[in-house]
Protein backbone atom coordinates (compact mmCIF):
# COMPACT_ATOMS: atom_id res chain seq x y z
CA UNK A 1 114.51 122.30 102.95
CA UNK A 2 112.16 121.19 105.69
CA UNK A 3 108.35 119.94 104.34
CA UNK A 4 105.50 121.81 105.08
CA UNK A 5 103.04 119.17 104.96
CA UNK A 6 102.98 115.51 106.45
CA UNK A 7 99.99 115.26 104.90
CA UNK A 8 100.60 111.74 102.88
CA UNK A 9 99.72 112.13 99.42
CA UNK A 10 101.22 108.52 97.84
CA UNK A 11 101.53 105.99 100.94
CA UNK A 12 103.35 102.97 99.01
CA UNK A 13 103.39 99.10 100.76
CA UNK A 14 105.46 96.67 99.81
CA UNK A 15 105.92 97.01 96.48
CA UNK A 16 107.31 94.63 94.40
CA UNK A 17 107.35 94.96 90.17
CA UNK A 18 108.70 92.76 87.55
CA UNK A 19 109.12 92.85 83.32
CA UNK A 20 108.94 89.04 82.72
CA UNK A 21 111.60 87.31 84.73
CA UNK A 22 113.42 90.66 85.81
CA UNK A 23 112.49 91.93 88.76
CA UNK A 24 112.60 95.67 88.71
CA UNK A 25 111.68 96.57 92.40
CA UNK A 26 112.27 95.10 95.67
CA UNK A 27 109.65 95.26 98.69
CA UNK A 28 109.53 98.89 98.46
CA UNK A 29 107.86 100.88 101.06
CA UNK A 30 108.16 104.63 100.70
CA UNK A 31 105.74 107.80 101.54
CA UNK A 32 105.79 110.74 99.56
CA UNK A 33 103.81 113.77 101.73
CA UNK A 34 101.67 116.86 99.87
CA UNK A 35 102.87 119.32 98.70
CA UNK A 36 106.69 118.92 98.88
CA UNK A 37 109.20 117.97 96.07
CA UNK A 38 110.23 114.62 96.25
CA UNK A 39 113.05 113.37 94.42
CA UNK A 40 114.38 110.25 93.69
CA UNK A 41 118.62 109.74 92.65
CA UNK A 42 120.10 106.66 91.69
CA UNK A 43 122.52 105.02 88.59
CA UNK A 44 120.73 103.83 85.82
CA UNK A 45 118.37 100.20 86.12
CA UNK A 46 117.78 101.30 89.91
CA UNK A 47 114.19 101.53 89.06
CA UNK A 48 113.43 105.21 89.58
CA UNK A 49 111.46 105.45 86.39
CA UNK A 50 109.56 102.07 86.79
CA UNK A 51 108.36 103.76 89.88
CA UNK A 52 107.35 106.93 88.69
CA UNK A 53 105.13 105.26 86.03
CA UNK A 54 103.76 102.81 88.45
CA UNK A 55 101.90 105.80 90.36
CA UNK A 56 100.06 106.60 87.17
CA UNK A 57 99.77 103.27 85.88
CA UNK A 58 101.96 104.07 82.78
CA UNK A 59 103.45 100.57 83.05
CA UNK A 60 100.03 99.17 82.44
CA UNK A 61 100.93 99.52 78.65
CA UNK A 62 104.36 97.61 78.87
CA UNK A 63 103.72 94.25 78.37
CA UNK A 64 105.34 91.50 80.23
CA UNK A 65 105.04 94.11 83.63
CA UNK A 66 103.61 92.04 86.72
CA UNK A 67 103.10 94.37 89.87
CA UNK A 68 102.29 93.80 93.47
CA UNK A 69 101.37 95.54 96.40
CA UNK A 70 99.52 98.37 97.35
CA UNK A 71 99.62 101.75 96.05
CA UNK A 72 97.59 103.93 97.52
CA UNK A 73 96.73 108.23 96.40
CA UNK A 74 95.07 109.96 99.44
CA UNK A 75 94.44 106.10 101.07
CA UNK A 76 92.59 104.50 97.65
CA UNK A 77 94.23 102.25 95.92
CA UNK A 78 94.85 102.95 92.51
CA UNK A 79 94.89 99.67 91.26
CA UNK A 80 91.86 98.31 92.67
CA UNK A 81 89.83 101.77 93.01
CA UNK A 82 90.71 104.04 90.34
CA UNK A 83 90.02 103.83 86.46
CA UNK A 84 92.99 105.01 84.45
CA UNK A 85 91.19 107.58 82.96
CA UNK A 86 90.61 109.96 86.62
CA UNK A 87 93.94 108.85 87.90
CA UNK A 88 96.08 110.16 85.25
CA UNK A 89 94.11 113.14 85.20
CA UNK A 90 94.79 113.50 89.07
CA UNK A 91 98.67 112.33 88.43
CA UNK A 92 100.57 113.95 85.07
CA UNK A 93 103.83 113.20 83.66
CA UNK A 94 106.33 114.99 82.51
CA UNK A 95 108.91 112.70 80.31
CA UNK A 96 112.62 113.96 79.68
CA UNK A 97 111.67 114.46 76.19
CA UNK A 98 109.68 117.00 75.34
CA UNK A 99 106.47 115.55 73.92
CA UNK A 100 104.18 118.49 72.33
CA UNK A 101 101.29 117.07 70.21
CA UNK A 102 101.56 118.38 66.04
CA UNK A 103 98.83 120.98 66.79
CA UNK A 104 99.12 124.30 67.89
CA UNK A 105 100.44 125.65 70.94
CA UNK A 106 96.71 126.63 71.87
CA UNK A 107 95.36 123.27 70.68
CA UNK A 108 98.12 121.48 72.93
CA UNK A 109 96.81 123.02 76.34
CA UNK A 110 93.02 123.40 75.37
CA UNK A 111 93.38 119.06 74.51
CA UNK A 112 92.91 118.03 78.19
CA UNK A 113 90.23 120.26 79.28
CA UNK A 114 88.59 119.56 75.44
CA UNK A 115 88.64 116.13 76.23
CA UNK A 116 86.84 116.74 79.91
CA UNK A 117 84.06 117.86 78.06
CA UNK A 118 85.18 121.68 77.93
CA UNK A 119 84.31 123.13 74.92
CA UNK A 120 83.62 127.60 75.67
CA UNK A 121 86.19 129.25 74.14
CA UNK A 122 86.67 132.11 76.42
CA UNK A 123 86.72 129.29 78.82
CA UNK A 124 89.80 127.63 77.54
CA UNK A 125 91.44 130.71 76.88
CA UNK A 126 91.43 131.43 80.40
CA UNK A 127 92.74 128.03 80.80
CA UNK A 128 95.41 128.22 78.35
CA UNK A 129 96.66 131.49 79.63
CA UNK A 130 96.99 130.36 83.01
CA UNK A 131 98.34 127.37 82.11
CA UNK A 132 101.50 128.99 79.99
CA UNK A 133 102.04 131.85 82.81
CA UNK A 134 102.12 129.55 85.92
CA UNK A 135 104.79 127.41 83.57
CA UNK A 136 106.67 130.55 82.55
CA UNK A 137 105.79 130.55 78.85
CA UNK A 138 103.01 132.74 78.76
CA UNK A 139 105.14 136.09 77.81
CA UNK A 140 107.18 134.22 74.90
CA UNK A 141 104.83 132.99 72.58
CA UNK A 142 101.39 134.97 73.60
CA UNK A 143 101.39 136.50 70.24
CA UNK A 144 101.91 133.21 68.77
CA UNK A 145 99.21 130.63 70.17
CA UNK A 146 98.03 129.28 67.43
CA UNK A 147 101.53 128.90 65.79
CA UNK A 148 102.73 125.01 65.69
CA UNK A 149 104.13 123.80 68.76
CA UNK A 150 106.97 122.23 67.01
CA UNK A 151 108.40 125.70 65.63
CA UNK A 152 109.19 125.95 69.92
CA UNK A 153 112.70 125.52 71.11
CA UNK A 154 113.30 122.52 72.99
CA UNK A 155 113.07 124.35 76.33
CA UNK A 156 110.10 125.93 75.50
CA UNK A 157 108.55 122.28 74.38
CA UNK A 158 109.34 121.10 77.93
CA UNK A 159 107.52 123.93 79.60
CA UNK A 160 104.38 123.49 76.70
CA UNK A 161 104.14 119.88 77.89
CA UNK A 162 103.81 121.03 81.48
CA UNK A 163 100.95 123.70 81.12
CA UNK A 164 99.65 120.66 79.23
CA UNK A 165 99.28 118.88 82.41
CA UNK A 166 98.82 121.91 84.65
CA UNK A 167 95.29 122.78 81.91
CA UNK A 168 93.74 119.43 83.49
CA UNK A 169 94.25 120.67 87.28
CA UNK A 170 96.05 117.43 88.29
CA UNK A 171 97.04 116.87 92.22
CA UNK A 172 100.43 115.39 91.44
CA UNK A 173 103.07 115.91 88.91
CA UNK A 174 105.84 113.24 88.29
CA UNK A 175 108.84 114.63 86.58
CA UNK A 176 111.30 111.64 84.61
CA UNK A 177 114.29 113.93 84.07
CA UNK A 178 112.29 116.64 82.58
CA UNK A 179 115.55 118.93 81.99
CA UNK A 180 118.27 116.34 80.68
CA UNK A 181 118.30 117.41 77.33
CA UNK A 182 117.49 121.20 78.28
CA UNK A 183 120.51 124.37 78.64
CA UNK A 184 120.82 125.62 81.54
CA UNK A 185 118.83 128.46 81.11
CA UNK A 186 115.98 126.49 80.31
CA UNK A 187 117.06 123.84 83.43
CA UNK A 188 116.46 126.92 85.55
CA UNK A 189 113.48 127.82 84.46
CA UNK A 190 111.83 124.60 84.68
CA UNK A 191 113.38 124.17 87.91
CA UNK A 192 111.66 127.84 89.45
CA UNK A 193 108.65 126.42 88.38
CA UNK A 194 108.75 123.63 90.60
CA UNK A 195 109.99 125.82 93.43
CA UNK A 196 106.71 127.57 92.80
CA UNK A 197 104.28 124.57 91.83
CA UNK A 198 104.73 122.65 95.12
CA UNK A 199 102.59 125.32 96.69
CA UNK A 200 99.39 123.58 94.48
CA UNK A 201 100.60 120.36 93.60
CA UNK A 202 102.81 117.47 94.65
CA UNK A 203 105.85 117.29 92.60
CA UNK A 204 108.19 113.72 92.90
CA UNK A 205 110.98 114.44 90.16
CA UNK A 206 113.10 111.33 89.10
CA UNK A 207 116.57 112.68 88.29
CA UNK A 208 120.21 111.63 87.48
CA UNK A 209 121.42 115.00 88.22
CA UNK A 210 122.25 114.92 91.98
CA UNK A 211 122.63 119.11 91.54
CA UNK A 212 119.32 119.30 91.21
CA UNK A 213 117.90 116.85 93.78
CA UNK A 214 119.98 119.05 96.10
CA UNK A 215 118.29 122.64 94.74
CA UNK A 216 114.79 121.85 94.59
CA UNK A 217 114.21 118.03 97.19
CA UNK A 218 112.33 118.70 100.04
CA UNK A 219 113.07 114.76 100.69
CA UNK A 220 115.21 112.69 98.62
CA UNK A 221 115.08 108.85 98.00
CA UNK A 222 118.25 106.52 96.99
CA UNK A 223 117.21 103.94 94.99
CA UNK A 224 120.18 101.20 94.08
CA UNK A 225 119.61 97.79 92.21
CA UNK A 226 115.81 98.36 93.23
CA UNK A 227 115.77 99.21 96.24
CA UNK A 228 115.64 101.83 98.44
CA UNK A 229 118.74 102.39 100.11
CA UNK A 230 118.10 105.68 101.94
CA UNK A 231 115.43 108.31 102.14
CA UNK A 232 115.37 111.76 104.04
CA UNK A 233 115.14 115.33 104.64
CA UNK A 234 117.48 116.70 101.47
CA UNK A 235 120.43 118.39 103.53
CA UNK A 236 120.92 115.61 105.64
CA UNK A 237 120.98 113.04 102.16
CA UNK A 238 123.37 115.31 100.92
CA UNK A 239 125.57 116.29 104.00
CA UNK A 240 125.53 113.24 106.24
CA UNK A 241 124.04 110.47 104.74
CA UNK A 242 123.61 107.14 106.79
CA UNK A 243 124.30 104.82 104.22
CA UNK A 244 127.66 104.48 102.74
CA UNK A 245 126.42 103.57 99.13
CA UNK A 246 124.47 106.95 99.44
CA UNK A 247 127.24 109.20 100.03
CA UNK A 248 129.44 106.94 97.28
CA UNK A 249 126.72 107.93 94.50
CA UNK A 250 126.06 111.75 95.65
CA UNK A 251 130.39 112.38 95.72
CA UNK A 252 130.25 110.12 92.09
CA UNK A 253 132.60 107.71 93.20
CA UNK A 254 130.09 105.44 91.18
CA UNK A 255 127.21 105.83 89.05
């Protein structure tokens, strides 16, 4: 898949991230462009999901966590020029499990924008309904809204907690293996969505299965032992890689 945009959405210098002693990630410099999926492979403790909550500032909460370097979202630094509060509201997250809140499934989209200061009712119902169609739910539980979220299969819960995100209009959307503990119908539909979303938003999707990185990258990163071993147009990481440990994890001969 080729990127449409070179546009650079997260420009990342030297980054370097620790928990206590451990350091997590080594001197990593990495662009991630608008409006393309990035992904990002690698075996477990390779730091792919230290990363992805870096760029939102999730890791903020964990204590111990030292970080340094620059991080920058459309050239500001989130560290130094953003409060938490815009930035995540710019940048959602998608976890692997799903994480609906014990409301309804109405109440779970119409949180965000309620929280903005959003409060018309015909107002966010359009949200909410735009919200559940653009993340394919829309048809299966329109007759149902104000239902408990938790009464949702599992796939369904995953695709709730994205409209979630999508109600607050963000810019980017990190995924940290969103579909691990979905069936593959449910994989696929999550996965369209994507396909579909990186026409709004920036999507960088953390993901252990390397299937998937090869559907839906536009670019794909190789992270190993934290660092980045390889990153690159998505057919080339797949089909000719330049780095030997790279083609060793995508043909599972370890990992």
């Amino acid at each position: 898949m080729e990127t449409k945009s070179q546009t650079i959405k997260f420009n990342i210098q030297q980054l370097n991230t620790w928990y206590g002693n451990v350091q997590s990630i080594k001197d990593l410099t990495i662009q991630v462009y608008a409006n393309e999926i990035f992904t990002i492979i690698g075996p477990a403790n390779s730091g792919k999901s230290t990363f992805l909550n870096s760029l939102n500032r999730l890791n903020d909460l964990t204590p111990g966590f030292k970080l340094d370097g620059t991080i920058l979202l459309d050239n500001v630094d989130i560290y130094k020029h953003h409060d938490v509060e815009s930035l995540r509201k710019r940048v959602g997250i998608v976890f692997a499990l799903p994480t609906p809140l014990p409301l309804s499934i109405f109440d779970n989209i119409a949180y965000g924008p309620r929280m903005h200061g959003i409060t018309n009712k015909s107002t966010l119902m359009g949200i909410v309904e735009k919200s559940l169609i653009e993340s394919y739910l829309w048809d299966e539980v329109k007759d149902r809204l104000h239902t408990s979220a938790f009464n949702l299969s599992g796939g369904q819960q995953q695709r709730l907690c994205i409209s979630r995100i999508l109600a607050v209009n963000p810019e980017v959307i990190l995924f940290d293996e969103p579909t691990s503990g979905l069936d593959p119908i449910s994989t696929a539909k999550v996965e369209e969505a994507m396909l579909i979303f990186k026409k709004k938003y920036t999507i960088i999707l953390v993901t252990n299965n390397v299937a998937q990185a090869s559907r839906v990258g536009d670019r794909t990163a190789f992270f190993l032992m934290g660092k980045l071993i390889e990153v690159g147009d998505t057919k080339k990481i797949f089909t000719a890689p330049h780095e030997k440990q790279t083609e060793d994890y995508i043909t599972g001969k370890f990992g």
